[in-house]
N, C-alpha and C. Protein backbone atom coordinates (compact mmCIF):
# COMPACT_ATOMS: atom_id res chain seq x y z
N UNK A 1 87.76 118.84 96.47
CA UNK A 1 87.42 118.93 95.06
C UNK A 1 87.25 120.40 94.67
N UNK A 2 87.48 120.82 93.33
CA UNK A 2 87.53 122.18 92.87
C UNK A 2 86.36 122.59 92.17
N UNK A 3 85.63 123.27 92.40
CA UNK A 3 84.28 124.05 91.85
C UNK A 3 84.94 124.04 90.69
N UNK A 4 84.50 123.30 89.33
CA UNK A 4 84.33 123.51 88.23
C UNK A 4 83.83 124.58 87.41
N UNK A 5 83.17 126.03 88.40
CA UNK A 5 82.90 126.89 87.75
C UNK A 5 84.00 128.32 87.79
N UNK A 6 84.92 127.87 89.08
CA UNK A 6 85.51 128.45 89.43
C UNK A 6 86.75 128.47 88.47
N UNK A 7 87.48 129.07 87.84
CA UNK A 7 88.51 129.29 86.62
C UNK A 7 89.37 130.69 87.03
N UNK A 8 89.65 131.09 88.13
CA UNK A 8 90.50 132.47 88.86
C UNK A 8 91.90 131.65 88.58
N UNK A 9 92.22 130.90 88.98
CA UNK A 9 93.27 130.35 89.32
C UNK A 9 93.96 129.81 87.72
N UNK A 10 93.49 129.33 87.22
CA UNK A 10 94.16 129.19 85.64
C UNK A 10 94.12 130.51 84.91
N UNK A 11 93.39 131.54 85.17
CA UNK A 11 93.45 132.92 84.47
C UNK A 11 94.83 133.24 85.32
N UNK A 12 94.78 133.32 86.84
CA UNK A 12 96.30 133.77 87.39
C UNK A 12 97.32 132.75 86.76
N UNK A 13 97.62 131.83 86.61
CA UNK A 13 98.67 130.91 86.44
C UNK A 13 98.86 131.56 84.92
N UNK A 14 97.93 131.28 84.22
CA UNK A 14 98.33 132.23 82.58
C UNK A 14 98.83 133.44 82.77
N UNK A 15 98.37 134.30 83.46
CA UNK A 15 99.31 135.36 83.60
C UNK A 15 100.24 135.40 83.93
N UNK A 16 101.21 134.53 84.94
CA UNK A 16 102.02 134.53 85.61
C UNK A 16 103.48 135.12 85.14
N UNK A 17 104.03 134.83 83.59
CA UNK A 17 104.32 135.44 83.12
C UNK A 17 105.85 133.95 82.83
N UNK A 18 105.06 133.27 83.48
CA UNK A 18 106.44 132.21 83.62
C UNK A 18 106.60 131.39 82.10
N UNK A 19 107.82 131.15 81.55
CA UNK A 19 107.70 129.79 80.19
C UNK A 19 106.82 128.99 80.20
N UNK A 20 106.11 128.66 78.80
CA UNK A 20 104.94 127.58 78.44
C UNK A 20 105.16 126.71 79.54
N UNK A 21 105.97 126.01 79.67
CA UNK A 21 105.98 124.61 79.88
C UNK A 21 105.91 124.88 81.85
N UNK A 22 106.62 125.97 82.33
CA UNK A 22 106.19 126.25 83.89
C UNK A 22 104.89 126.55 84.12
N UNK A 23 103.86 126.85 82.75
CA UNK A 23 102.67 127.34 83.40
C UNK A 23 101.62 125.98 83.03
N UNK A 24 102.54 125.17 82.16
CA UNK A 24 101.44 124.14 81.71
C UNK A 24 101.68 122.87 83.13
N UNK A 25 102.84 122.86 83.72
CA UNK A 25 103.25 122.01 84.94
C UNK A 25 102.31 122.49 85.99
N UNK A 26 102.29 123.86 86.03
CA UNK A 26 101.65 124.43 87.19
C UNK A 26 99.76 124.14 87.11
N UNK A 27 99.51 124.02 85.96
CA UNK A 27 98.16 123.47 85.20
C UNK A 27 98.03 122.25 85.75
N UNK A 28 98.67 121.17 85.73
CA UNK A 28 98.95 119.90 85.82
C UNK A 28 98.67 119.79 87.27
N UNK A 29 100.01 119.99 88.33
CA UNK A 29 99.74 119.82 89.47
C UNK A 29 98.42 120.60 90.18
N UNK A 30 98.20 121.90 89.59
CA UNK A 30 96.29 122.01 90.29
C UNK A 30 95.57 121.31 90.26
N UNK A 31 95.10 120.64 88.67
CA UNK A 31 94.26 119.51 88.83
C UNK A 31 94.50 118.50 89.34
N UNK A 32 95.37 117.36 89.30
CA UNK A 32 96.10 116.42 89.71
C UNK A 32 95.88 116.68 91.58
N UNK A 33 95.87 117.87 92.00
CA UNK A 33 95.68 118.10 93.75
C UNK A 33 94.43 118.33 93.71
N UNK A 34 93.66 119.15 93.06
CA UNK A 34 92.38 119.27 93.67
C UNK A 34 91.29 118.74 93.27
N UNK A 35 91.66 117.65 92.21
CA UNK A 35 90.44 116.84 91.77
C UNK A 35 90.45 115.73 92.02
N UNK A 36 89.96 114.79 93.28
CA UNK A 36 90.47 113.92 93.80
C UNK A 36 90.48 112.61 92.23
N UNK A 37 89.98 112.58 91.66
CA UNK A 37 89.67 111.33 90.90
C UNK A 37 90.72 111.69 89.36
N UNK A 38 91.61 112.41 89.32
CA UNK A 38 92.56 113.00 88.67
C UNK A 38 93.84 112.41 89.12
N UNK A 39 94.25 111.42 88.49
CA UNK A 39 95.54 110.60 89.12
C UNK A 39 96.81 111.13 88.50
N UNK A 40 96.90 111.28 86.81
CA UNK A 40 98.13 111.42 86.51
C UNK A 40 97.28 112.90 85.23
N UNK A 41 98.01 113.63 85.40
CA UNK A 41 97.60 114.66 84.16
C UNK A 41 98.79 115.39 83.51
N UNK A 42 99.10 115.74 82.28
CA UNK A 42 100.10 115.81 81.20
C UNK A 42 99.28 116.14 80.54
N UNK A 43 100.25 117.16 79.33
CA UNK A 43 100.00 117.51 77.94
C UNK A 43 101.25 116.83 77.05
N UNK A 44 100.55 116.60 76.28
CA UNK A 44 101.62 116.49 74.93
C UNK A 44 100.89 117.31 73.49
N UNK A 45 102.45 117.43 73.13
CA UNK A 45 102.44 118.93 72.07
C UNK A 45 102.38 117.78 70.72
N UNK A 46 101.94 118.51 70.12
CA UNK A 46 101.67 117.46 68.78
C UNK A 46 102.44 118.40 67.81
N UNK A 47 102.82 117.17 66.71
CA UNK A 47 103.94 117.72 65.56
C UNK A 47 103.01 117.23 64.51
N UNK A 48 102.19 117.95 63.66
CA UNK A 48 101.47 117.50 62.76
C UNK A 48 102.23 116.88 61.48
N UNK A 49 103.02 117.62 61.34
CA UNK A 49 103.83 117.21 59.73
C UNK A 49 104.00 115.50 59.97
N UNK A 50 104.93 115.19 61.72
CA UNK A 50 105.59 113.99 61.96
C UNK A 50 104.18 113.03 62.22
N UNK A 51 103.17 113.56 62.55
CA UNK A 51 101.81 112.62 63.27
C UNK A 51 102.37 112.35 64.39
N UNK A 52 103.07 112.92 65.57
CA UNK A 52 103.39 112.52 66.26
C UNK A 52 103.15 113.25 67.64
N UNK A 53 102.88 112.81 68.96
CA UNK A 53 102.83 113.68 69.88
C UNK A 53 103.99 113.60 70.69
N UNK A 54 104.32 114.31 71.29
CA UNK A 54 106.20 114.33 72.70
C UNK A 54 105.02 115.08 73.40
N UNK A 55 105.42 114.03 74.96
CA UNK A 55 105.04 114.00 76.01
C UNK A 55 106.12 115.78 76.55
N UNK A 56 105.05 116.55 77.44
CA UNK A 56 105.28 117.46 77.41
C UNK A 56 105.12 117.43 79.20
N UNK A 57 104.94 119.03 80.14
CA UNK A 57 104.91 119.27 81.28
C UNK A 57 103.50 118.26 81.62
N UNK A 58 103.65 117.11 82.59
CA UNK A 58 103.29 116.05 83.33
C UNK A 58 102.91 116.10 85.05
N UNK A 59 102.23 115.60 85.83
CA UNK A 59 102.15 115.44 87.49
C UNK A 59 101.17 114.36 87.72
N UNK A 60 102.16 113.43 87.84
CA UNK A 60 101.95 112.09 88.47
C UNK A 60 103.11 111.11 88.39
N UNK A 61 102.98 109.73 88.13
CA UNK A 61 103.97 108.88 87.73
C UNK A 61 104.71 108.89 86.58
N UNK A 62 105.78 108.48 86.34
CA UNK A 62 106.55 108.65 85.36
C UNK A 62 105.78 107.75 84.22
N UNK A 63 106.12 107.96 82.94
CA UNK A 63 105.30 107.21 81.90
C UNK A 63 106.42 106.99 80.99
N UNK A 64 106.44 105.70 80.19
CA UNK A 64 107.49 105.13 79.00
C UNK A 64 106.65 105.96 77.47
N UNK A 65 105.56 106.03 77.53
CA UNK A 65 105.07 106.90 76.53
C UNK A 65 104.78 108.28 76.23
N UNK A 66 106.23 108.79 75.77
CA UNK A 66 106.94 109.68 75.51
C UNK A 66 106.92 110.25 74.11
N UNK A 67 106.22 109.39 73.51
CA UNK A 67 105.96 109.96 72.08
C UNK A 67 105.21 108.89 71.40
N UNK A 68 104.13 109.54 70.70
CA UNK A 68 102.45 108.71 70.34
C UNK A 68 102.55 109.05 68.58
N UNK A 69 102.50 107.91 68.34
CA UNK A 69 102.05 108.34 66.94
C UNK A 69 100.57 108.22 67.20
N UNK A 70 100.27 109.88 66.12
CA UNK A 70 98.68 109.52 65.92
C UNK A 70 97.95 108.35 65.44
N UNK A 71 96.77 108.46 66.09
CA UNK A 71 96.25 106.77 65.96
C UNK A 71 96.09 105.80 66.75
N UNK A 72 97.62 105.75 67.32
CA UNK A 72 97.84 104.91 68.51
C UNK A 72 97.76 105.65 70.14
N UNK A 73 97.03 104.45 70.75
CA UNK A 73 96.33 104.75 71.64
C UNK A 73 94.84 105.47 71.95
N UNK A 74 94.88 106.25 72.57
CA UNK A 74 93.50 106.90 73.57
C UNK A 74 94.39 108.31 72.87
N UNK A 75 95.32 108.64 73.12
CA UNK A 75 96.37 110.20 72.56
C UNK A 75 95.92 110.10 71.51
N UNK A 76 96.29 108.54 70.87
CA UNK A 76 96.71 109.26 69.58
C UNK A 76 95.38 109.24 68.50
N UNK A 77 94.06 108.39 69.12
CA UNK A 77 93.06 108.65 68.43
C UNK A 77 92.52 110.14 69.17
N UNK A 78 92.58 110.54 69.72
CA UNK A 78 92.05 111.86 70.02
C UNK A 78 93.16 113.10 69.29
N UNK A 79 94.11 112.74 68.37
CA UNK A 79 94.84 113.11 67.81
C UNK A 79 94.63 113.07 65.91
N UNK A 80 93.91 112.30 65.84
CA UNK A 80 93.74 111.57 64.43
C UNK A 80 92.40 112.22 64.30
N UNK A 81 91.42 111.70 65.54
CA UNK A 81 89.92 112.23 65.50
C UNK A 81 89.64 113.93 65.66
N UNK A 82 90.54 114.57 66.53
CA UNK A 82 90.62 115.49 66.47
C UNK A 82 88.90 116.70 67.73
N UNK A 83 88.86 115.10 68.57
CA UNK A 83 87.58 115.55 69.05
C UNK A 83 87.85 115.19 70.34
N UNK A 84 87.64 115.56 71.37
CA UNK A 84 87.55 115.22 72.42
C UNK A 84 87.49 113.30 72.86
N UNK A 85 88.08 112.33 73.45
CA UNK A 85 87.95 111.13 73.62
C UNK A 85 87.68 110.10 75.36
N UNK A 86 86.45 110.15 75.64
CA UNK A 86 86.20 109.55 77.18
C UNK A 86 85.88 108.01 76.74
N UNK A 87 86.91 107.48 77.77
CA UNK A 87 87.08 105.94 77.80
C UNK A 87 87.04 105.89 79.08
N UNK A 88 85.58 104.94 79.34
CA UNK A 88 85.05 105.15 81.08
C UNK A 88 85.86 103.73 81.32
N UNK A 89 86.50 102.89 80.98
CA UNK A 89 87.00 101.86 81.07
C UNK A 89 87.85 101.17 80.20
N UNK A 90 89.25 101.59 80.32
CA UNK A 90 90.30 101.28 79.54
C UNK A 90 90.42 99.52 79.27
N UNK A 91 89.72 98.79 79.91
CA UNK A 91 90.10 97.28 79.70
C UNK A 91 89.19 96.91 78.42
N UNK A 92 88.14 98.06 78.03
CA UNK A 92 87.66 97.18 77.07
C UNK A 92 88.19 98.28 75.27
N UNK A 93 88.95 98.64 75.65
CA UNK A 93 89.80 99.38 74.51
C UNK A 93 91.27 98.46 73.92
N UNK A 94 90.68 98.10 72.73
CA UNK A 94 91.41 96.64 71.63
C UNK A 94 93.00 98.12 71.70
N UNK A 95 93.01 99.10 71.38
CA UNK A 95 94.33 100.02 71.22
C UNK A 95 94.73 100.91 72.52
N UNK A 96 94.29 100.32 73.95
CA UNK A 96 94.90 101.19 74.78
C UNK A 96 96.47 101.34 74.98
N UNK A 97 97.02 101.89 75.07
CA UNK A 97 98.22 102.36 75.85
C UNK A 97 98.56 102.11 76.97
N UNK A 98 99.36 101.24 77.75
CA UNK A 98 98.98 101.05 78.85
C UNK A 98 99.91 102.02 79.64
N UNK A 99 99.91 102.95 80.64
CA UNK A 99 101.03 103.51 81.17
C UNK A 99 100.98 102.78 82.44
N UNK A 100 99.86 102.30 83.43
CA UNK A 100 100.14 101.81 84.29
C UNK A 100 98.62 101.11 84.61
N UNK A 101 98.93 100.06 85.34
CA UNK A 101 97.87 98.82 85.62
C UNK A 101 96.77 99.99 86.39
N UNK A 102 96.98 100.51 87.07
CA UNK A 102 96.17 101.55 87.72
C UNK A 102 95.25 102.28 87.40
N UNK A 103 95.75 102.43 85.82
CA UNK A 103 94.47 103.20 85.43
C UNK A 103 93.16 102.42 84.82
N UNK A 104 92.09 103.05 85.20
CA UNK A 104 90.81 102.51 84.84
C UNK A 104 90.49 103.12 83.62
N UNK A 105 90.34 104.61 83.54
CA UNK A 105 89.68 105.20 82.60
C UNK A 105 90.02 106.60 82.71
N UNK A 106 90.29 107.15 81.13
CA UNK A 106 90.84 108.31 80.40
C UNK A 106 89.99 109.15 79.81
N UNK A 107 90.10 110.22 80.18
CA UNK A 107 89.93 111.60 79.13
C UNK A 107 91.05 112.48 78.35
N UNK A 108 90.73 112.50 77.28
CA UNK A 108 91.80 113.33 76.47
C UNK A 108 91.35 114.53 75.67
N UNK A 109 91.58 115.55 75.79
CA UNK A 109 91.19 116.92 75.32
C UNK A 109 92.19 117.84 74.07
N UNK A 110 92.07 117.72 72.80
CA UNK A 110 93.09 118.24 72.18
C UNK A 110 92.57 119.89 72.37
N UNK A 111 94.02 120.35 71.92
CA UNK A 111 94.17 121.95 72.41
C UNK A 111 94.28 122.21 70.57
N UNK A 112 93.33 123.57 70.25
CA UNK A 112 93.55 123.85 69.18
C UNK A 112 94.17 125.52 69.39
N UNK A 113 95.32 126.06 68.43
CA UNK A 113 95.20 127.66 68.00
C UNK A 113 94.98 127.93 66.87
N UNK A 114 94.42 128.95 66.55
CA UNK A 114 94.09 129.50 65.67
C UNK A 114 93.13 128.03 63.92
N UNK A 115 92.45 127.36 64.81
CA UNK A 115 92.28 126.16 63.97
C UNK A 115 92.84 124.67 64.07
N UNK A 116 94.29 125.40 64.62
CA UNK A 116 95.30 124.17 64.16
C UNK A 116 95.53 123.49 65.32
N UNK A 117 95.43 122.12 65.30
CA UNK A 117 95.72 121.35 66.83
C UNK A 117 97.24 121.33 67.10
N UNK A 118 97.10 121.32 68.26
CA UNK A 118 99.17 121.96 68.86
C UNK A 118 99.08 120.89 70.04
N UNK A 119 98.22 120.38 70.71
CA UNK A 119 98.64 119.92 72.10
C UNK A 119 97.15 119.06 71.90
N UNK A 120 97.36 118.44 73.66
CA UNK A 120 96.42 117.93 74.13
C UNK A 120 96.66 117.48 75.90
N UNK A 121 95.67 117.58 76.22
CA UNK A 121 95.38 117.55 77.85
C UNK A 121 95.07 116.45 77.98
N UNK A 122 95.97 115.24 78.92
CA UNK A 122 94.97 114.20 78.74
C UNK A 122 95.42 113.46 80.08
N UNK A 123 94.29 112.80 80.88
CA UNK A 123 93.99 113.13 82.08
C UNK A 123 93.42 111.15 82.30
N UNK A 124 94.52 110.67 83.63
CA UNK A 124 93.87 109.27 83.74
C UNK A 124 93.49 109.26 85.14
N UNK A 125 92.63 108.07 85.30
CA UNK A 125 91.72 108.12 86.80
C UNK A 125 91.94 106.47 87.31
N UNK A 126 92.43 106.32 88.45
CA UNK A 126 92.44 104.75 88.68
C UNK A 126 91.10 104.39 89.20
N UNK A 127 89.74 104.78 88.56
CA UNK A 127 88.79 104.20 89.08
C UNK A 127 87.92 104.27 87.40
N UNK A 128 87.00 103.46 87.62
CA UNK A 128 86.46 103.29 85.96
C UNK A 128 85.32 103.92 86.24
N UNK A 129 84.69 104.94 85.20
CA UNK A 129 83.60 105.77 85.18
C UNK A 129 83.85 106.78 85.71
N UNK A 130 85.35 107.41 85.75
CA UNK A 130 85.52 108.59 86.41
C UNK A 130 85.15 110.37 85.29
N UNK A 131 85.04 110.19 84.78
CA UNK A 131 84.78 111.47 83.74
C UNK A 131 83.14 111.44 83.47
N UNK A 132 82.90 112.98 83.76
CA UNK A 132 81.82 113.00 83.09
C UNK A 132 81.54 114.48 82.17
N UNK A 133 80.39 114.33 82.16
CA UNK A 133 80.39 115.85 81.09
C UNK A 133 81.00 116.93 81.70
N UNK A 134 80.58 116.83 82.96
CA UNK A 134 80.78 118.29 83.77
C UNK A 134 82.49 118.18 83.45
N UNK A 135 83.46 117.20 83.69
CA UNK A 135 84.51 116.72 83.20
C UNK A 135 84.97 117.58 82.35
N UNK A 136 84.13 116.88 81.14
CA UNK A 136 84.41 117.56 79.40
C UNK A 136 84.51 118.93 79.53
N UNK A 137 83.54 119.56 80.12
CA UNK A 137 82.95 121.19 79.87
C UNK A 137 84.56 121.68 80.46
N UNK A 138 84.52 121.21 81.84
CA UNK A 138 85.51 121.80 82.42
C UNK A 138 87.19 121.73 81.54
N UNK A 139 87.25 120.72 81.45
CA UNK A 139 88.72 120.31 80.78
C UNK A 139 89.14 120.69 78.85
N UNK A 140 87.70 121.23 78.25
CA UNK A 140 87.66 121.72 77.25
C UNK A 140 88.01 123.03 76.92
N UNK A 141 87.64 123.81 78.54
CA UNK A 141 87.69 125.35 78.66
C UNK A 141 88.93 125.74 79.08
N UNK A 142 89.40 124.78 79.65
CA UNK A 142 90.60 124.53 80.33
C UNK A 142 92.02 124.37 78.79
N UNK A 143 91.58 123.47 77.71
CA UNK A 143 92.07 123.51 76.42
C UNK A 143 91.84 124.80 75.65
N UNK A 144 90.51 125.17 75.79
CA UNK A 144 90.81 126.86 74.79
C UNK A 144 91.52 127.61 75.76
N UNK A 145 91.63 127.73 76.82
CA UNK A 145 92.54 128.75 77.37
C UNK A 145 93.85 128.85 77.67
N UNK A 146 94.17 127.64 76.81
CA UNK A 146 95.88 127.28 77.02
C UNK A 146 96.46 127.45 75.99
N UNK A 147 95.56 127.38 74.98
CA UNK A 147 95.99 127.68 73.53
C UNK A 147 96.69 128.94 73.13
N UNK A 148 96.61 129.91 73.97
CA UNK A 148 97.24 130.58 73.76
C UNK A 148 99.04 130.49 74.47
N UNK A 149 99.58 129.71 74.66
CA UNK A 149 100.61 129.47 75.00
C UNK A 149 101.36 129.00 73.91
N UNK A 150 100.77 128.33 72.80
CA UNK A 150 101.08 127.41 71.89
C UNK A 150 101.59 128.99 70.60
């Protein structure tokens, strides 16, 4: 598991100097390896005009939801709401998304620049009650510092 206070390694990967989308993959597979309860993690870039999100750099299983209208789902209300969204147990959510029977429970983190929401981090766990604040703090800081890619 990765010391949550520890943040060297996403300051190097931002620097790296590589295209958005190689440094947001490289984002992906760190957490996805070193947080054991981190099963599948992806961003998707949001198109405000369309309300829509496209599934963006991903590390885990492949997913059919490839593009979210806001609203719909766990994405797309953390897209609409515009606030951070923890669902410790996806079975009792009337609008989940399902990408795979596996997952228990979701966190989703929208990425803002300069005001304006552009993305979102959003992160599933095949065990229920897997997110917690320390979670939030971490995966929020993890959203302002990506924002600058956007």
């Amino acid at each position: 598991m990765t010391n949550f206070n520890d943040t060297k390694w996403l300051v190097k990967t931002l620097r790296s100097g590589k295209p958005r989308d190689g440094i947001l993959l490289k984002i992906c597979q760190y957490l996805k390896t070193k947080i054991a309860h981190y099963d599948w993690v992806g961003f998707y870039i949001a198109d405000p005009e369309k309300q829509v999100l496209t599934l963006g750099p991903y590390y885990g299983a492949p997913t059919e939801h490839v593009r979210i209208p806001f609203g719909q789902g766990i994405c797309g209300r953390a897209a609409e709401t515009l606030e951070t969204v923890i669902v410790h147990d996806v079975a009792d959510e009337s609008n989940y998304l399902a990408c795979s029977l596996d997952v228990k429970s979701e966190i989703v983190i929208p990425v803002f620049k300069d005001g304006q929401f552009v993305a979102e981090l959003d992160i599933d766990s095949h065990q229920n009650n897997s997110f917690s604040n320390q979670d939030r703090c971490f995966l929020e800081k993890i959203g302002r510092e990506v924002a600058v890619l956007f």
